[in-house]
Protein backbone atom coordinates (compact mmCIF):
# COMPACT_ATOMS: atom_id res chain seq x y z
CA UNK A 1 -40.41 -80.35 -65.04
CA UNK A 2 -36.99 -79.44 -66.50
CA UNK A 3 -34.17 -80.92 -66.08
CA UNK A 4 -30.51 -78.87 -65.63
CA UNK A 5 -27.05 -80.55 -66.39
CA UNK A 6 -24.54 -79.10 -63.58
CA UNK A 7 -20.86 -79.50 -62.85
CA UNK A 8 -19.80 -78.46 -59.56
CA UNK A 9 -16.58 -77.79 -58.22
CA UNK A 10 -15.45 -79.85 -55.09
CA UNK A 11 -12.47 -78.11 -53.30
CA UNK A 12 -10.93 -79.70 -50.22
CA UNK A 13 -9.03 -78.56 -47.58
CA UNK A 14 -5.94 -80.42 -48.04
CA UNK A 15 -4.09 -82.65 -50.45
CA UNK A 16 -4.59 -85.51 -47.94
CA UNK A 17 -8.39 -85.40 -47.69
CA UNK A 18 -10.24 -88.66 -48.48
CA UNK A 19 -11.43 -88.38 -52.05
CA UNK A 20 -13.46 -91.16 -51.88
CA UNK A 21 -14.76 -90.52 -48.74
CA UNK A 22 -15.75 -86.96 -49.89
CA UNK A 23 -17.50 -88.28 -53.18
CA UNK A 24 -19.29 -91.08 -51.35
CA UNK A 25 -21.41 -88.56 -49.17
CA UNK A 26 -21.47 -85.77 -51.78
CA UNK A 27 -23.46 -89.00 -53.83
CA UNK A 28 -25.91 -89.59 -51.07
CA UNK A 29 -26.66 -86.31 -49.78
CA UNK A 30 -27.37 -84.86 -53.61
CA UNK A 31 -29.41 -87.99 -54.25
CA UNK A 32 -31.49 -87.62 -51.00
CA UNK A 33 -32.44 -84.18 -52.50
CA UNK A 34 -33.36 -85.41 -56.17
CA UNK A 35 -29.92 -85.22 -58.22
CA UNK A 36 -29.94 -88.22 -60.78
CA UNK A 37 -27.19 -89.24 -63.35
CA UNK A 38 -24.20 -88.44 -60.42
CA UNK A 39 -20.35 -88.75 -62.20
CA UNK A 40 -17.20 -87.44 -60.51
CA UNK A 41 -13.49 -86.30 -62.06
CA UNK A 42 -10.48 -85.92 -60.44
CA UNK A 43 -8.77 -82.37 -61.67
CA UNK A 44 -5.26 -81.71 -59.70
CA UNK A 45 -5.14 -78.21 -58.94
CA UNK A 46 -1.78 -76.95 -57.45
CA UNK A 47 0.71 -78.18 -55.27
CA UNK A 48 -0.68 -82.04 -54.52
CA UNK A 49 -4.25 -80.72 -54.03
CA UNK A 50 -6.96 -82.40 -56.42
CA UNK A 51 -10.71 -81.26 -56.96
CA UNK A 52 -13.72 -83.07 -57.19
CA UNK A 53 -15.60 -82.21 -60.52
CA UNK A 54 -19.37 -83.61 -59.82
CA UNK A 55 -21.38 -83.88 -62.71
CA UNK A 56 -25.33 -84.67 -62.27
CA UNK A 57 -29.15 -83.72 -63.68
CA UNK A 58 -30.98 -81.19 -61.34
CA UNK A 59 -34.43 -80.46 -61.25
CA UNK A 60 -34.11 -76.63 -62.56
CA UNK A 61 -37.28 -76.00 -60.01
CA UNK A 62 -35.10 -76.50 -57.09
CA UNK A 63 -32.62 -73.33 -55.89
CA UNK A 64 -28.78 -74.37 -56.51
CA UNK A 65 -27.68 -72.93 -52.92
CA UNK A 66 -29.19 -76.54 -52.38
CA UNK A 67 -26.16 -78.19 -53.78
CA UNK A 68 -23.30 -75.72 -52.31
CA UNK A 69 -24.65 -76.18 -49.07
CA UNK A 70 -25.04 -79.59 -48.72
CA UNK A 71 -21.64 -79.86 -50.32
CA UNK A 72 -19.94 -77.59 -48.30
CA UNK A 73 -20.71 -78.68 -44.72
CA UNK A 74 -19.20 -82.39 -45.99
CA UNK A 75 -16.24 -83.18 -43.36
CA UNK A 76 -12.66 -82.26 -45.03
CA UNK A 77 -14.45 -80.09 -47.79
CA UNK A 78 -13.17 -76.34 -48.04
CA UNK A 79 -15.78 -75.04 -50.39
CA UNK A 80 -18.23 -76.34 -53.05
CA UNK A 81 -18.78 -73.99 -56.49
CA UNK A 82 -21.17 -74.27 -59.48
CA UNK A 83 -18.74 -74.30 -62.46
CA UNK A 84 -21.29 -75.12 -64.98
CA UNK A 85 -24.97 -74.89 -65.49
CA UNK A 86 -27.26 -75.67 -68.55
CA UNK A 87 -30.85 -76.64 -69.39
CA UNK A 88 -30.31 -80.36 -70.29
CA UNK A 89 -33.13 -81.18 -73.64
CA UNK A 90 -34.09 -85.16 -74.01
């Protein structure tokens, strides 16, 4: 079973969304499905609005869509990308 490193962009829909709100159920939803080794960054974007970088280890078995979807449909979040995804070794 190998294991993927993936960063995933966070967007949401205003600058006044709840950050940690946000990050606390991205955490539990991805971990219900299997994502391990969860880290977020704050990146400001443009004009007050920050993104939510999400760093974790994905079983490469499982289809990505996984991850934007469950991310997506989180209250206050205005889309959810795959910036970043590589075949993790050790």
């Amino acid at each position: 079973m190998a294991i993927a490193a993936i960063i995933v962009k966070i967007m949401p829909d205003s600058p006044q969304a709840n950050l940690e709100a946000i990050k606390k159920s991205a955490k539990a939803l991805l971990e219900q499905e299997g994502a391990k080794n969860i880290s977020f960054e704050e990146r400001p974007i443009a004009f007050g609005l920050i993104a939510v970088m999400m760093k974790m280890a994905w079983q490469e078995e499982k289809d990505t869509s996984i991850v934007e979807d469950k991310l997506a449909a989180i209250e206050h979040v205005s889309s959810a990308t795959i910036e970043d995804y590589r075949r993790a070794f050790g």
